[in-house]
N, C-alpha and C. Protein backbone atom coordinates (compact mmCIF):
# COMPACT_ATOMS: atom_id res chain seq x y z
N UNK A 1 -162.71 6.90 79.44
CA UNK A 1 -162.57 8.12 78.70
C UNK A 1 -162.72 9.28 79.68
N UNK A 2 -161.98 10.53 79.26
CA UNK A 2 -161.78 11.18 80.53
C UNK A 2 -162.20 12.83 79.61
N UNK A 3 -163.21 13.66 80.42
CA UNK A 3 -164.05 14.27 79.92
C UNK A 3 -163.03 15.62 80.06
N UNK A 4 -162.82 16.65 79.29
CA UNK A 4 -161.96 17.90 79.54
C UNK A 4 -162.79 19.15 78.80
N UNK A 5 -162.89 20.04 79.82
CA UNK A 5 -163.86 21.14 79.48
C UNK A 5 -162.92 22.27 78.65
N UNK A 6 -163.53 23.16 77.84
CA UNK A 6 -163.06 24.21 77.06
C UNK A 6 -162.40 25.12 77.71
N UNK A 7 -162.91 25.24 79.36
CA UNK A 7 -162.43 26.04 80.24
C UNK A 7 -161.30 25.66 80.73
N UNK A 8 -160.43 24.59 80.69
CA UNK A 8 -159.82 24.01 81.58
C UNK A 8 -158.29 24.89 80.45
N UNK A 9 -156.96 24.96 80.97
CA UNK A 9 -156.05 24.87 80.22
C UNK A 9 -155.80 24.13 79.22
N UNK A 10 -156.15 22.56 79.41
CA UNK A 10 -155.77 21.33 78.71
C UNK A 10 -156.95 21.67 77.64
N UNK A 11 -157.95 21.69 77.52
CA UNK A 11 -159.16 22.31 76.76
C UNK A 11 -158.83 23.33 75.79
N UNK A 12 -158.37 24.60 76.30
CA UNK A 12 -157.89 25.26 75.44
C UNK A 12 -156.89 25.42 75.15
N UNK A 13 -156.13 24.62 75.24
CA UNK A 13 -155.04 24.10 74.36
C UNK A 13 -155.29 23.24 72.84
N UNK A 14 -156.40 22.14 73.29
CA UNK A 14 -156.29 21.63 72.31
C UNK A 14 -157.72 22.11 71.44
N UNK A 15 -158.41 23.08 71.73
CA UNK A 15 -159.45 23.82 70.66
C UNK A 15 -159.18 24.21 69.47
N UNK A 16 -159.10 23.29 68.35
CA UNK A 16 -159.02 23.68 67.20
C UNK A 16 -158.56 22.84 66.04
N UNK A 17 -158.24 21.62 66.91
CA UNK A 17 -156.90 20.58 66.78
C UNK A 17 -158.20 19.18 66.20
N UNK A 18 -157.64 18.38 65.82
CA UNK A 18 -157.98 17.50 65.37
C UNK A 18 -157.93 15.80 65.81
N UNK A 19 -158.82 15.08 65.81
CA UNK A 19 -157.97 13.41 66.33
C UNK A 19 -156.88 13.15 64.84
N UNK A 20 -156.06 12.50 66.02
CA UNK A 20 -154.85 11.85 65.44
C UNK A 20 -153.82 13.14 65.45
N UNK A 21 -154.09 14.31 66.17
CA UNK A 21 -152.87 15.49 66.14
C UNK A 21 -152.73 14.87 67.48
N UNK A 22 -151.07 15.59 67.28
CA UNK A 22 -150.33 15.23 68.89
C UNK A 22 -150.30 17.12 68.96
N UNK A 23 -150.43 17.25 70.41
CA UNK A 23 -150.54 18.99 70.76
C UNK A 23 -149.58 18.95 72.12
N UNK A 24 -148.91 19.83 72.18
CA UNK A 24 -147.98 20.25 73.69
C UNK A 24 -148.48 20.72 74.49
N UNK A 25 -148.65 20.94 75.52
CA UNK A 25 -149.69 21.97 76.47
C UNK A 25 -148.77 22.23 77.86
N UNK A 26 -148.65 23.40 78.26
CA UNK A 26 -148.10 24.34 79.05
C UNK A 26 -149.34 24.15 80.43
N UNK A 27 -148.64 23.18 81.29
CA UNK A 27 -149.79 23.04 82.41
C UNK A 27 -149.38 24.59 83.48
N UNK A 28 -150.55 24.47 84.49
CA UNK A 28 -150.60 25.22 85.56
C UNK A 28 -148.76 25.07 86.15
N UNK A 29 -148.47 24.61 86.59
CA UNK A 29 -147.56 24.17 86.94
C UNK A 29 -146.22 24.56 86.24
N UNK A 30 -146.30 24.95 85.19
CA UNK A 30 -145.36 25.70 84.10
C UNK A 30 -144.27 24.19 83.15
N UNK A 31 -144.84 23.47 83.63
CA UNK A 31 -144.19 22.21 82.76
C UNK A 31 -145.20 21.89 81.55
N UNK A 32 -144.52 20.87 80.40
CA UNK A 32 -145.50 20.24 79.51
C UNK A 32 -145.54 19.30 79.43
N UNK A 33 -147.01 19.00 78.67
CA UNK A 33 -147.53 17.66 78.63
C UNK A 33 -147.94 17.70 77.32
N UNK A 34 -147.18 16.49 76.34
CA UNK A 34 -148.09 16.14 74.91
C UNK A 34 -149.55 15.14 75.04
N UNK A 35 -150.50 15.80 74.35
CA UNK A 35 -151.38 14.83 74.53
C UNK A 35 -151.25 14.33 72.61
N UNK A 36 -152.03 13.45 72.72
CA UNK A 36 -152.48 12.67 70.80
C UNK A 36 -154.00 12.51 71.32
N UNK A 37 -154.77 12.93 70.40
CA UNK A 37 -155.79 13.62 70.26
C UNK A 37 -156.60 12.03 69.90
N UNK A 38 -157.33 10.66 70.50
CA UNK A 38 -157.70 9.78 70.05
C UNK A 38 -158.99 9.60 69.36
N UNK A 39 -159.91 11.02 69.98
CA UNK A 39 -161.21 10.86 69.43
C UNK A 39 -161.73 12.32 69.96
N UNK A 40 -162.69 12.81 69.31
CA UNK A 40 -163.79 13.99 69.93
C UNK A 40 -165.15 13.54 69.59
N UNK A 41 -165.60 13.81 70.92
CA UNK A 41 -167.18 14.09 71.10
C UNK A 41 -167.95 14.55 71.69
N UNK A 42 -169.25 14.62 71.32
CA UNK A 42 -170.43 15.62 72.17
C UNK A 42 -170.76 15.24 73.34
């Protein structure tokens, strides 16, 4: 499992979102990446 901070782009991208949403995210790099959201935790 791979830990992603609020600060990061990928982070605030998906702040707000839910497991089991799929979200698009606009990397540094100016390309995208879908992630699917498998789980959140503390």
């Amino acid at each position: 499992m791979e830990t992603i901070t609020d600060e990061s782009p990928v982070g605030k991208a998906l702040i707000g979102h839910r497991a089991g949403e799929e979200v698009t995210v606009t990397v540094p790099n100016g390309s995208t990446v879908q992630y699917r959201i498998l789980e959140i935790s503390l």
